[in-house]
C-alpha atoms as a PDB file:
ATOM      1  CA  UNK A   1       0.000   0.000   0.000  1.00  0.00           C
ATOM      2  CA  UNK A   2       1.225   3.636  -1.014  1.00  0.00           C
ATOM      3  CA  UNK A   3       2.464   6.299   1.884  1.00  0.00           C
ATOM      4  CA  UNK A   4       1.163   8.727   0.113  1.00  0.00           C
ATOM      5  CA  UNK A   5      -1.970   9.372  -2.620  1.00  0.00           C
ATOM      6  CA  UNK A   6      -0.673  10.258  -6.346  1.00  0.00           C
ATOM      7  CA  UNK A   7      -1.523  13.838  -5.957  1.00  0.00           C
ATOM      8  CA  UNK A   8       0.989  14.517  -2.896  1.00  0.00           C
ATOM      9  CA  UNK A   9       3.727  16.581  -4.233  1.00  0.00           C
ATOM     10  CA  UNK A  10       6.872  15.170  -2.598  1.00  0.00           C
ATOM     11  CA  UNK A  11      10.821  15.992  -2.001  1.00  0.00           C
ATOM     12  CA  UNK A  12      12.266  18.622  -4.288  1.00  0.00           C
ATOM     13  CA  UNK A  13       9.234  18.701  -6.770  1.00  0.00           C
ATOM     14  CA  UNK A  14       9.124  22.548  -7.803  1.00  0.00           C
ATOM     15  CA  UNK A  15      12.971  22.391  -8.922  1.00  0.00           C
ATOM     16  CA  UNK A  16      11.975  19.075 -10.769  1.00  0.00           C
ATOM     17  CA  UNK A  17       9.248  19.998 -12.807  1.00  0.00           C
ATOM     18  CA  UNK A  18      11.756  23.517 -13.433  1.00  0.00           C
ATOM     19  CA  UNK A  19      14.404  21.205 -14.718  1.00  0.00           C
ATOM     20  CA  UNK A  20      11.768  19.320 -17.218  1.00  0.00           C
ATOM     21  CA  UNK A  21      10.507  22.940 -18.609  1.00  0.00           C
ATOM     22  CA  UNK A  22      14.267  24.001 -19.163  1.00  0.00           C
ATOM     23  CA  UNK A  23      15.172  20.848 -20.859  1.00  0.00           C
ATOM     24  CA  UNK A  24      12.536  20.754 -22.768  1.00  0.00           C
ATOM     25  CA  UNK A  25      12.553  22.828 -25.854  1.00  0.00           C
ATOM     26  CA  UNK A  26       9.032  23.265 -27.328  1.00  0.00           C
ATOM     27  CA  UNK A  27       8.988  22.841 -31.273  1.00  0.00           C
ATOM     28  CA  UNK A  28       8.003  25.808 -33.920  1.00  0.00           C
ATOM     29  CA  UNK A  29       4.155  26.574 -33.452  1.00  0.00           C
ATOM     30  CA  UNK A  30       1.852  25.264 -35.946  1.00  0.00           C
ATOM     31  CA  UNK A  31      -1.101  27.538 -35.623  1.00  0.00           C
ATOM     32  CA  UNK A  32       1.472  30.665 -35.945  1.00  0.00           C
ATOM     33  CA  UNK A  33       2.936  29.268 -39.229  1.00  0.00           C
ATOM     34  CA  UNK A  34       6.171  30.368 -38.555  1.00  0.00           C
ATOM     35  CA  UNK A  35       9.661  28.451 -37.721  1.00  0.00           C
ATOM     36  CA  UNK A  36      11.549  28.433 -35.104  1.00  0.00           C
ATOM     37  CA  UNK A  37       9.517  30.758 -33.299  1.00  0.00           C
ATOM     38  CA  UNK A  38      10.809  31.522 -29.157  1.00  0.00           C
ATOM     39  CA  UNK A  39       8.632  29.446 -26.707  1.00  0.00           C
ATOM     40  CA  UNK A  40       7.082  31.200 -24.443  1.00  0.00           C
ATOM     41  CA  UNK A  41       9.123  31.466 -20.855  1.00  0.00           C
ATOM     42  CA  UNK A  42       7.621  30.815 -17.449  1.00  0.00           C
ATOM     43  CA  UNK A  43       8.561  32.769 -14.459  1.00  0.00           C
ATOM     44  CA  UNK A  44      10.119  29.499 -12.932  1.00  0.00           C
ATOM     45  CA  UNK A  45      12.322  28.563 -15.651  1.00  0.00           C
ATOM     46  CA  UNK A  46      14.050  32.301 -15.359  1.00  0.00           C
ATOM     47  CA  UNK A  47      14.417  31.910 -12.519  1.00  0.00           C
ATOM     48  CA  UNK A  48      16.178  28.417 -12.649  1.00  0.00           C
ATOM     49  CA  UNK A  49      18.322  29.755 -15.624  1.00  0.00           C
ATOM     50  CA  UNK A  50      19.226  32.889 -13.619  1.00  0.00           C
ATOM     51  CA  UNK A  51      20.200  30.364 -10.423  1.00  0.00           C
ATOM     52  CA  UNK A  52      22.277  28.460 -12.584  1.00  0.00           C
ATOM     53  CA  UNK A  53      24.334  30.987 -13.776  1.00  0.00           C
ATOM     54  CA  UNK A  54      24.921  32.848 -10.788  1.00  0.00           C
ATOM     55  CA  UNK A  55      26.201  29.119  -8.927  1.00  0.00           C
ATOM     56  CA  UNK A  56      28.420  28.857 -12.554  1.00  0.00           C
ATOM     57  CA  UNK A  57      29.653  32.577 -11.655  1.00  0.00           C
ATOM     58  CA  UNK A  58      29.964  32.095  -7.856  1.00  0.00           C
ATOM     59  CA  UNK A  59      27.366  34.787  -7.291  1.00  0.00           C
ATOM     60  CA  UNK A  60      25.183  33.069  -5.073  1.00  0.00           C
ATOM     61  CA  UNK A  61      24.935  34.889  -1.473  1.00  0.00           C
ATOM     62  CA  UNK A  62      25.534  31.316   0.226  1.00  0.00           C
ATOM     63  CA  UNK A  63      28.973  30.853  -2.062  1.00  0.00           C
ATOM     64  CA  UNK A  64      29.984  34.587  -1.169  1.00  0.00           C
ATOM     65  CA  UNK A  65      29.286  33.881   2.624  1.00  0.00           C
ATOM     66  CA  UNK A  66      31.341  30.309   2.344  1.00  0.00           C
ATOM     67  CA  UNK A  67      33.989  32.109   0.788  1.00  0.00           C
ATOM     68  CA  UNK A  68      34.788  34.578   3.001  1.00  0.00           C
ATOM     69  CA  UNK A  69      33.774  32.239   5.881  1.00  0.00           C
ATOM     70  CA  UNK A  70      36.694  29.745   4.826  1.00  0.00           C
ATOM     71  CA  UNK A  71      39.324  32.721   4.366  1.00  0.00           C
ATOM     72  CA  UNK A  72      38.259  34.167   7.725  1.00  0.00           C
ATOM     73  CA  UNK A  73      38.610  30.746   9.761  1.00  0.00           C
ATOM     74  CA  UNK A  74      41.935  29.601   7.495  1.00  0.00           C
ATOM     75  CA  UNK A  75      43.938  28.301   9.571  1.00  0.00           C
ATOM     76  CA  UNK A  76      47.538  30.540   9.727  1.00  0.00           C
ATOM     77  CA  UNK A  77      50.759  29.626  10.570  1.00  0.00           C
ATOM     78  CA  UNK A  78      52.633  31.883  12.573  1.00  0.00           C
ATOM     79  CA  UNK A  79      56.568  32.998  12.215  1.00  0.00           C
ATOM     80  CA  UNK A  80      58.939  31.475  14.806  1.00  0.00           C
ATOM     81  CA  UNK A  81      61.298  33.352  16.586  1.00  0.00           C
ATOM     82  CA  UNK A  82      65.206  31.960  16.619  1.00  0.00           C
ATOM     83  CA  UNK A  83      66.125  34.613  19.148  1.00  0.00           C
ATOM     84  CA  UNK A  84      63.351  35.532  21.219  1.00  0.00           C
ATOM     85  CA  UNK A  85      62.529  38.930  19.654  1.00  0.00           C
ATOM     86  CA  UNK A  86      60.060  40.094  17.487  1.00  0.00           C
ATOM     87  CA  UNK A  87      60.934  40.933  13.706  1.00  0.00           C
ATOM     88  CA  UNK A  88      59.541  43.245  10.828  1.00  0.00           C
ATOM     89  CA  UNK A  89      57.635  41.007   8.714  1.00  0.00           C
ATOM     90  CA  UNK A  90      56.810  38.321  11.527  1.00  0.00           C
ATOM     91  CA  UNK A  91      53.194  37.000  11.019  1.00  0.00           C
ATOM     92  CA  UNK A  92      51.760  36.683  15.099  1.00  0.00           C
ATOM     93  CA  UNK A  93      48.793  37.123  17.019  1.00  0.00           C
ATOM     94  CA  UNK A  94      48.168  39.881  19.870  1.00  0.00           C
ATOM     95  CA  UNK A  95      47.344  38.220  22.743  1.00  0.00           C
ATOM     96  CA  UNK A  96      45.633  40.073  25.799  1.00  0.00           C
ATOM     97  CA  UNK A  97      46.283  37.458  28.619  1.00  0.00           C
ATOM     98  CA  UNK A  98      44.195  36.765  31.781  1.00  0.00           C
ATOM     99  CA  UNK A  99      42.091  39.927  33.201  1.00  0.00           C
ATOM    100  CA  UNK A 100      42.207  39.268  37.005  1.00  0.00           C
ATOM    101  CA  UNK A 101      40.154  42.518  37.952  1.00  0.00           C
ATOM    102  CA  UNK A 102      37.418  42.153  34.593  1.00  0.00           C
ATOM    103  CA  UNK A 103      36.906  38.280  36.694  1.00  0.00           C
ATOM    104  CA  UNK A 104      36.600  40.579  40.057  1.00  0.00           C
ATOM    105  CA  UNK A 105      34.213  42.946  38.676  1.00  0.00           C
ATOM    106  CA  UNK A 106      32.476  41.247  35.723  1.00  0.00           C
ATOM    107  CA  UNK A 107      32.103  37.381  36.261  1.00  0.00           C
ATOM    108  CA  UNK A 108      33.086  34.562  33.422  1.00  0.00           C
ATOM    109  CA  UNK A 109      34.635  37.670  31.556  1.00  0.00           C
ATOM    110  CA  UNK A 110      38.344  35.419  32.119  1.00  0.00           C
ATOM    111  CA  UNK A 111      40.318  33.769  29.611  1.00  0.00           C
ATOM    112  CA  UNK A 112      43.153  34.864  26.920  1.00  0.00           C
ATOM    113  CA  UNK A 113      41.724  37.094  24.221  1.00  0.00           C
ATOM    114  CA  UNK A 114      43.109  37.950  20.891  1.00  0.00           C
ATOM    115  CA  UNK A 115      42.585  41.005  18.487  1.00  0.00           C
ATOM    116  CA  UNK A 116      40.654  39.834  15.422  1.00  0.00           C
ATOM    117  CA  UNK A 117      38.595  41.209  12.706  1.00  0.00           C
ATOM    118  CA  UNK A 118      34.830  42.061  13.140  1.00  0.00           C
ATOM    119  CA  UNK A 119      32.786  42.063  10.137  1.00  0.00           C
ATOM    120  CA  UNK A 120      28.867  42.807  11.253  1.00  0.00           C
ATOM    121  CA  UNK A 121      26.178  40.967   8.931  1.00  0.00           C
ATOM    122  CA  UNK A 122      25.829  43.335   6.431  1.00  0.00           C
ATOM    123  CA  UNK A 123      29.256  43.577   5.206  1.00  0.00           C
ATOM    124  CA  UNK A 124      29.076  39.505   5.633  1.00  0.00           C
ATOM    125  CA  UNK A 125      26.608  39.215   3.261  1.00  0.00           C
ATOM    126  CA  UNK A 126      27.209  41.822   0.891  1.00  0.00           C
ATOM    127  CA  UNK A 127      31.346  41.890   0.313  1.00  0.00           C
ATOM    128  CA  UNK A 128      33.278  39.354  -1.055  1.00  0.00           C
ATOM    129  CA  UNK A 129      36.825  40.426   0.297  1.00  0.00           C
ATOM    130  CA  UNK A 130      37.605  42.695   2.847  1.00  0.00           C
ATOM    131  CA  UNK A 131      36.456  46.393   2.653  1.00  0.00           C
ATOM    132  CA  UNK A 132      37.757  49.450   4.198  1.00  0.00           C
ATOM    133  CA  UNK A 133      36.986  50.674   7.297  1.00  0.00           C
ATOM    134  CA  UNK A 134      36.630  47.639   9.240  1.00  0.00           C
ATOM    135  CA  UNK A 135      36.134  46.842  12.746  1.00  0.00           C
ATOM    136  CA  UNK A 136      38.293  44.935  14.843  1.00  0.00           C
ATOM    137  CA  UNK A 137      37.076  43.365  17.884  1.00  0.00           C
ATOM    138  CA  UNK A 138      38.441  40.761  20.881  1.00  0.00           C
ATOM    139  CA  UNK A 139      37.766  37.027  20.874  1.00  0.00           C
ATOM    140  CA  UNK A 140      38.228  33.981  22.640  1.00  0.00           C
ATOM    141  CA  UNK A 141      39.797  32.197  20.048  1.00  0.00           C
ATOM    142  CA  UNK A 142      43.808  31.620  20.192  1.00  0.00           C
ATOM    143  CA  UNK A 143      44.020  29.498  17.595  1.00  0.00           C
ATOM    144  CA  UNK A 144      46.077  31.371  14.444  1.00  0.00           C
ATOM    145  CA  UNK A 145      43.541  32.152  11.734  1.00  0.00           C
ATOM    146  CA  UNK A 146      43.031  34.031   8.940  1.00  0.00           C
ATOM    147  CA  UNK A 147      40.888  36.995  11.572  1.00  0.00           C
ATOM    148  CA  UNK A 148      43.177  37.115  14.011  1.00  0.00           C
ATOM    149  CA  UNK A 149      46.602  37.099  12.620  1.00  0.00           C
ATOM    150  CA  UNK A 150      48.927  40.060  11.968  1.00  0.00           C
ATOM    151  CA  UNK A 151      51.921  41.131  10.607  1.00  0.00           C
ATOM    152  CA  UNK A 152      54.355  43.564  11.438  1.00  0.00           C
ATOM    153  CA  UNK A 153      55.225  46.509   8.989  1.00  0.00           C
ATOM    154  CA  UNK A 154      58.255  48.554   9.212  1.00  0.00           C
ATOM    155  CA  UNK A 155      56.885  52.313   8.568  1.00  0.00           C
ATOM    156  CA  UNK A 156      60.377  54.211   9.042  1.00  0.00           C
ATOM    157  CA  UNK A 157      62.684  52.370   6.316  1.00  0.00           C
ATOM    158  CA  UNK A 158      63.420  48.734   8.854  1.00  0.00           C
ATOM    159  CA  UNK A 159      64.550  45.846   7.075  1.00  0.00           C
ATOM    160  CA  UNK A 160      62.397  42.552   6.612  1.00  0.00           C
ATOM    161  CA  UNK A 161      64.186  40.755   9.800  1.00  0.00           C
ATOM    162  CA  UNK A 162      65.542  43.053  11.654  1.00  0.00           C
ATOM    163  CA  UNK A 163      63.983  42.802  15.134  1.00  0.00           C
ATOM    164  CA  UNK A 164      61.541  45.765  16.588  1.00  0.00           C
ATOM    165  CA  UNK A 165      62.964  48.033  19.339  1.00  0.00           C
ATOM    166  CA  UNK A 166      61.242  49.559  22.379  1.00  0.00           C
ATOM    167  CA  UNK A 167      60.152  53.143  21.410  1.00  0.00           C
ATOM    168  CA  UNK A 168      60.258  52.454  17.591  1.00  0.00           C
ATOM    169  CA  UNK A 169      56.802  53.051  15.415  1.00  0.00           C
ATOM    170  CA  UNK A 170      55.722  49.647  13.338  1.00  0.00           C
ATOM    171  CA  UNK A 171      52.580  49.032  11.749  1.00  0.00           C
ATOM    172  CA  UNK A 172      49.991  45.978  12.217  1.00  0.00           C
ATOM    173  CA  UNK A 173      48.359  44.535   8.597  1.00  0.00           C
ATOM    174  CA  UNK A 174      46.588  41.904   8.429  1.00  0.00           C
ATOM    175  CA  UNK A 175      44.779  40.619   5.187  1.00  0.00           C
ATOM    176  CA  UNK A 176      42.199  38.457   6.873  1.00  0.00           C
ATOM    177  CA  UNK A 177      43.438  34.853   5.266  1.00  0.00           C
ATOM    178  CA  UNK A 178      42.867  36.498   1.463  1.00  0.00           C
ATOM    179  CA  UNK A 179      45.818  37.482  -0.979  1.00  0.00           C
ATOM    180  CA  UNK A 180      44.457  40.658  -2.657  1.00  0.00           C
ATOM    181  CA  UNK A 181      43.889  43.479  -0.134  1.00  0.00           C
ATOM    182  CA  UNK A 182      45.762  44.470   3.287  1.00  0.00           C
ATOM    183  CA  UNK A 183      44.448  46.510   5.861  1.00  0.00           C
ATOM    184  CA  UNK A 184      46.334  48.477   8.396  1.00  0.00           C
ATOM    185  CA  UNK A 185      45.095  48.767  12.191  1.00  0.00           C
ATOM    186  CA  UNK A 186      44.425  52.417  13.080  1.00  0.00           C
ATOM    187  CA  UNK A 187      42.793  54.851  15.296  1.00  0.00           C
ATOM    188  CA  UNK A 188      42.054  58.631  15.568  1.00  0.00           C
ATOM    189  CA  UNK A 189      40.924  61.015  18.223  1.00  0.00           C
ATOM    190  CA  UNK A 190      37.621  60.701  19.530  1.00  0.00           C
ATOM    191  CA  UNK A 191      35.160  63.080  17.863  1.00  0.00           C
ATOM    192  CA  UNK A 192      31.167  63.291  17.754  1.00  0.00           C
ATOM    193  CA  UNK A 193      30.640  61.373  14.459  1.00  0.00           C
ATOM    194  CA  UNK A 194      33.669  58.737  15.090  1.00  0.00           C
ATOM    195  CA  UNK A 195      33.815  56.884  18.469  1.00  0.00           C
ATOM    196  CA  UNK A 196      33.548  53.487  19.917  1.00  0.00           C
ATOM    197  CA  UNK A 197      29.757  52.051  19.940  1.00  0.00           C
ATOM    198  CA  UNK A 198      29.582  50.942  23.637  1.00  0.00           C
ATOM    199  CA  UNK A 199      32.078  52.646  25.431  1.00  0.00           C
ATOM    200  CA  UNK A 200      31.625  55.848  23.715  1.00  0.00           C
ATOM    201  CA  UNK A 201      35.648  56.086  23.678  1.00  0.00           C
ATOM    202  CA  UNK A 202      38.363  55.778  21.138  1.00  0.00           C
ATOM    203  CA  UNK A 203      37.899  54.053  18.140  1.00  0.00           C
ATOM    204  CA  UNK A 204      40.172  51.187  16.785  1.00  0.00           C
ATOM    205  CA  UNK A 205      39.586  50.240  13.193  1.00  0.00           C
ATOM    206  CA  UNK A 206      40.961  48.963   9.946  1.00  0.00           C
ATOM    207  CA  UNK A 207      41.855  50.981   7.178  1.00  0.00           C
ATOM    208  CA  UNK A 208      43.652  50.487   3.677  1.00  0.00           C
ATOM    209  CA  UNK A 209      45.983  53.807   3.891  1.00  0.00           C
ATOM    210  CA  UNK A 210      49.055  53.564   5.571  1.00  0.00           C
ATOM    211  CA  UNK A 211      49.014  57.135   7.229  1.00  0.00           C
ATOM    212  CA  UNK A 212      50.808  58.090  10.920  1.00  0.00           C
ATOM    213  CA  UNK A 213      47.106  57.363  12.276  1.00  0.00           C
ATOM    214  CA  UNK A 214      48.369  53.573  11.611  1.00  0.00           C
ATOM    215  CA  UNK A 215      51.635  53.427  13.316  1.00  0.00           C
ATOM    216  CA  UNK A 216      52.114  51.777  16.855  1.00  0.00           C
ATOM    217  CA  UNK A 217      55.010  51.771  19.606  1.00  0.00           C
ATOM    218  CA  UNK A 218      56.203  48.727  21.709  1.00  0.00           C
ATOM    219  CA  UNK A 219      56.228  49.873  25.698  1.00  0.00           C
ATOM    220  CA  UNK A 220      58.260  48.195  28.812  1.00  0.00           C
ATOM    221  CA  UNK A 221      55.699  47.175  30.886  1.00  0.00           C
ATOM    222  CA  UNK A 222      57.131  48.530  34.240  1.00  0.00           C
ATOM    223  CA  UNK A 223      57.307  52.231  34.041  1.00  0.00           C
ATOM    224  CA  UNK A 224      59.937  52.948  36.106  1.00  0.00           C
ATOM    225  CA  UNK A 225      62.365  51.100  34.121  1.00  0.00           C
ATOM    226  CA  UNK A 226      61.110  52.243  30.472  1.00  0.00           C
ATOM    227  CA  UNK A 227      63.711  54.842  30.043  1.00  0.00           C
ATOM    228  CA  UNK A 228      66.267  52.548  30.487  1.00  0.00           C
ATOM    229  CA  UNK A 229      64.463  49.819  28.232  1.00  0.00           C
ATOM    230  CA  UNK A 230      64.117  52.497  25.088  1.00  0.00           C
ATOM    231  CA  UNK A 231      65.631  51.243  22.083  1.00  0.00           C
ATOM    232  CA  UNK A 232      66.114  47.757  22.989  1.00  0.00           C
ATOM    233  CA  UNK A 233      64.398  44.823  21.075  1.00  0.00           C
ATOM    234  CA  UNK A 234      61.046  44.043  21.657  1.00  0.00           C
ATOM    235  CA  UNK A 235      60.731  40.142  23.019  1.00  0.00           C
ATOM    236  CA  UNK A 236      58.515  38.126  21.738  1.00  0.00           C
ATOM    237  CA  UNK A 237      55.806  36.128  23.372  1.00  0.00           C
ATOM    238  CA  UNK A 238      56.530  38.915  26.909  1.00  0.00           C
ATOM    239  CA  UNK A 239      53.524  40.992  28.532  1.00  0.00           C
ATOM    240  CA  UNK A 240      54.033  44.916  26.958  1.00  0.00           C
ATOM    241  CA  UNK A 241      51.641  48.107  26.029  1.00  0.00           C
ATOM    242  CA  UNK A 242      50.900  48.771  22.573  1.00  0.00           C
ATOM    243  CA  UNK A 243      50.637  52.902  22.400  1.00  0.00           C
ATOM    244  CA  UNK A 244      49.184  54.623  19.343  1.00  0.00           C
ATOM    245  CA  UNK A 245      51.413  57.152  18.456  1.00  0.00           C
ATOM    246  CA  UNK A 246      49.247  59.503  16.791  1.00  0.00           C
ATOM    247  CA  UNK A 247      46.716  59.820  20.261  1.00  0.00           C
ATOM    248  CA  UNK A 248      49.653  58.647  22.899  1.00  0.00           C
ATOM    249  CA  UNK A 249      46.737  56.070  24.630  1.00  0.00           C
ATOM    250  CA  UNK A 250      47.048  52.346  24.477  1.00  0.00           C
ATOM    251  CA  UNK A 251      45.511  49.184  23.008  1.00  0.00           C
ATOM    252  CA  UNK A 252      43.066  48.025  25.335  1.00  0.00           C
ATOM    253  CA  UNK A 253      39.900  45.785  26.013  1.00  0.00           C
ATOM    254  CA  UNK A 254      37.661  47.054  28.761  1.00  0.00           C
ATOM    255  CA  UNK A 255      36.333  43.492  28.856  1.00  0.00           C
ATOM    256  CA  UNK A 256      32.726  45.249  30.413  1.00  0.00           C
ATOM    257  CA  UNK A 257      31.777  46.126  26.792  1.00  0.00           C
ATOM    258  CA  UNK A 258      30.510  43.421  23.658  1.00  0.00           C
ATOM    259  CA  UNK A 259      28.584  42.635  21.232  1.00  0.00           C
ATOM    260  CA  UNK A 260      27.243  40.031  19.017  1.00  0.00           C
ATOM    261  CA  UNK A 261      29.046  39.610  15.972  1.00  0.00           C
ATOM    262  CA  UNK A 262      28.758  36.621  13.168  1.00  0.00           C
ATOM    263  CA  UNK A 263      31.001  34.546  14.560  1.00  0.00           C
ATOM    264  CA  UNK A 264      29.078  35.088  18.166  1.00  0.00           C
ATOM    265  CA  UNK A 265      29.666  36.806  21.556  1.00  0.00           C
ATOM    266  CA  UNK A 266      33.108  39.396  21.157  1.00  0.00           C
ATOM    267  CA  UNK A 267      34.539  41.991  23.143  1.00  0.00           C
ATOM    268  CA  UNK A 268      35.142  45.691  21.943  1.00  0.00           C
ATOM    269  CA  UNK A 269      39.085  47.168  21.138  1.00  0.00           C
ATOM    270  CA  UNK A 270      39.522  50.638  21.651  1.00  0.00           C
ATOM    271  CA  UNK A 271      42.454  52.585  22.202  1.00  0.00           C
ATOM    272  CA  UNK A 272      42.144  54.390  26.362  1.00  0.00           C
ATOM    273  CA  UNK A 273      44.965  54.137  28.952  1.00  0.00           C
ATOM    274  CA  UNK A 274      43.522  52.727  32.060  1.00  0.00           C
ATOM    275  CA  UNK A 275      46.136  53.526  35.222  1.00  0.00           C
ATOM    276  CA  UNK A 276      45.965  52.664  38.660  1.00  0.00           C
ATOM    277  CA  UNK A 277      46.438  54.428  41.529  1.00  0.00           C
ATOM    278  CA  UNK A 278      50.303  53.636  41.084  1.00  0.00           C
ATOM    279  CA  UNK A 279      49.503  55.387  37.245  1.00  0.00           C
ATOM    280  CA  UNK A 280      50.674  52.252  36.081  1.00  0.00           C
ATOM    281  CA  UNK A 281      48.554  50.094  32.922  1.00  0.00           C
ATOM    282  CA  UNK A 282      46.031  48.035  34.256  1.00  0.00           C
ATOM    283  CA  UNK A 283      46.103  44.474  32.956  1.00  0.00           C
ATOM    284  CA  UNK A 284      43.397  45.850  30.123  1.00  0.00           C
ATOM    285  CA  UNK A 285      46.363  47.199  28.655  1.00  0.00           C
ATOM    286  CA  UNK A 286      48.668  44.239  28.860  1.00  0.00           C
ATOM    287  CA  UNK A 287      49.559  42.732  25.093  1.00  0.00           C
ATOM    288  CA  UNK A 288      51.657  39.593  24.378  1.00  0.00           C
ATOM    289  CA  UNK A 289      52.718  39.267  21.113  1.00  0.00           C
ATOM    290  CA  UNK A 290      52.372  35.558  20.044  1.00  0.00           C
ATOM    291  CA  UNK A 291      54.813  33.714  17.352  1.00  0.00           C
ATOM    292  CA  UNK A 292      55.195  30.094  16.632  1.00  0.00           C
ATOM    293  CA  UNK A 293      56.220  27.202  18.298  1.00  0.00           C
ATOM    294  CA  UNK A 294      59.486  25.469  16.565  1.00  0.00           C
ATOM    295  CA  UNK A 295      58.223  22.455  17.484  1.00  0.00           C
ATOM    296  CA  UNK A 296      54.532  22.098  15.813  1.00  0.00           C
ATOM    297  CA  UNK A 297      53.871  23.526  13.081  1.00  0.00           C
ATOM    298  CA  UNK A 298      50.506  24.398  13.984  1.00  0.00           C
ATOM    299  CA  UNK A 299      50.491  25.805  17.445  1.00  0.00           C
ATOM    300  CA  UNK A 300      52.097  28.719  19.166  1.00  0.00           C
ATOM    301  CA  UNK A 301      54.409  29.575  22.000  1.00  0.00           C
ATOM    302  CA  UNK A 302      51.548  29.959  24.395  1.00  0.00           C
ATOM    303  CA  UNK A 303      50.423  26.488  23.652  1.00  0.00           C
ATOM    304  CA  UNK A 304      54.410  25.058  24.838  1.00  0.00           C
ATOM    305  CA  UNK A 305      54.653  24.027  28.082  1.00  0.00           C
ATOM    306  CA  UNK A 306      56.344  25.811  30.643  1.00  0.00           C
ATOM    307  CA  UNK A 307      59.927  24.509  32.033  1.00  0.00           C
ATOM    308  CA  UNK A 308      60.198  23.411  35.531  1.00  0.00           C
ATOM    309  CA  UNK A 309      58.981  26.305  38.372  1.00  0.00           C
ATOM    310  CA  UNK A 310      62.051  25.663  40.394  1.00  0.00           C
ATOM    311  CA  UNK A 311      64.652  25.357  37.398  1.00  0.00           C
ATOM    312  CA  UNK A 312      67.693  22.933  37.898  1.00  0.00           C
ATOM    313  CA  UNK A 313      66.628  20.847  40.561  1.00  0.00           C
ATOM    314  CA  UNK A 314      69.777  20.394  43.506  1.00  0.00           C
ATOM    315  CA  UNK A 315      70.565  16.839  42.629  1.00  0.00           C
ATOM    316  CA  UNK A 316      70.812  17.573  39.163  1.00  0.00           C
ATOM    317  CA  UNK A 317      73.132  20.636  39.973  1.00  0.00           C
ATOM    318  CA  UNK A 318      75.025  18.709  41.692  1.00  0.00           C
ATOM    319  CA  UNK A 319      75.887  16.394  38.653  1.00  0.00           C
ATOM    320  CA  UNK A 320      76.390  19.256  36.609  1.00  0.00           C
ATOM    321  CA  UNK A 321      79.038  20.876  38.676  1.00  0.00           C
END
């Protein structure tokens, strides 16, 4: 006995019935007299023909979105450092570690964060690549990918390898896991028309213009030893601030402030030195700038495991020595 009576219209009948009417090719009309004469088209089989080329083309909103998707979420390896510092032209991640106080204040805010790219929906569904301005935003990702990998610029004339130094301006590109376009992190002063959505403070943004609202300084983290620190390489993988030079104020993520994005639940980047009563950086400032681990190609430095907490152990300095 049949499920179902011969009149019940099952599975994927409208784009069946479309593929018969495009297939078929109706002869020349007899009453008309006249050869070869165009059949008639149906709203449906435009339609079909009109899918068909757009999925030939790519054009399809759902390839655009999987395209961008997959360069977005590419997985990125990151440069490894030989001697501990970091390097013009080193591809890394900026890490902004633990947030005791944001735990304190603002509970299950904890966790490692990294600076990433924040596309809202529209420009998801709309662009194909990357378009300037773009937002940038924290996440809870650490994994190198195509969003939240970077790469260090020399602005003032420094060589491809030649490591960064306390006090000297660099620039941060990234080109989001695609080939054709880099943008350039930046930020400008706060002004009515151009400021941070929740906080309301300094914007931090991408841009495709290299201009001095796009170059960035390296800090010592302790402030009372910065002077002697200045001009000194930068290490790698080591807690520092990250000042814009065109404002003076630092990278930072408030932590109190997000917003749903595509990819979920992400915390806002501005650019706002927060000081204690020591006028010292809060831990909001703190940046670690991550690089590869030698030994996997896929993971990072933060990922290795730490050496011993004690160091040489007595018995074994006693062998040594």
């Amino acid at each position: 006995m049949a499920a179902y009576r011969p009149g019940v219209l099952i599975g994927n009948w409208s784009e069946d019935a479309c593929l018969e009417e495009v297939a078929v090719e109706p002869g020349p009309s007899l009453l008309s007299g006249s050869r070869g004469a165009p059949p008639a088209s149906s709203p449906h089989g435009d339609r079909l023909r009109d899918f068909m080329r757009k999925r030939e083309r790519g054009e399809l909103l759902i390839q655009k979105i999987n395209k961008l998707q997959d360069n977005l979420l590419k997985k990125i390896q990151l440069s490894v450092s030989k001697d501990g510092f970091v390097h013009f032209g080193d591809t890394v991640m900026l890490l902004n570690p633990d947030n005791k106080s944001s735990v304190e204040n603002y509970p299950g805010v904890c966790g490692r964060l990294t600076l990433a790219i924040n596309l809202d929906e529209i420009s998801m569904y709309s662009a194909e690549s990357l378009q300037a301005p773009c937002g940038v935003s924290a996440v809870e990702s650490v994994d190198p990918m195509g969003r939240n990998t970077f790469c260090i610029l020399s602005v003032d004339g420094g060589a491809v390898g030649e490591p960064i130094k306390f006090g000297q301006n660099f620039g941060l590109g990234t080109t989001g896991g695609f080939s054709d376009k880099m943008l350039y992190l930046a930020s400008d002063h706060k002004s009515f028309m151009r400021f941070a959505k929740k906080s309301y403070l300094q914007q931090v943004f991408l841009t495709d213009e290299l201009s001095y609202l796009t170059c960035w300084q390296a800090t010592f983290l302790d402030p009372q030893l910065r002077l002697e620190h200045e001009g000194f390489p930068v290490p790698a993988n080591s807690k520092m601030i990250v000042t814009h030079c065109h404002t003076n104020r630092s990278l930072a993520v408030p932590r109190n402030f997000w917003t749903r994005s595509y990819f979920g639940k992400e915390y806002e980047v501005i650019c706002h030195t927060y000081l204690d009563s020591h006028k010292a950086e809060e831990d909001k400032n703190y940046w670690v700038i991550v690089t590869g681990n030698p030994s996997d190609e896929d993971g990072t430095m933060i990922d290795r495991p730490s050496p011993h907490p004690s160091g040489i152990r007595k018995n074994e300095f006693h062998e040594e020595t």
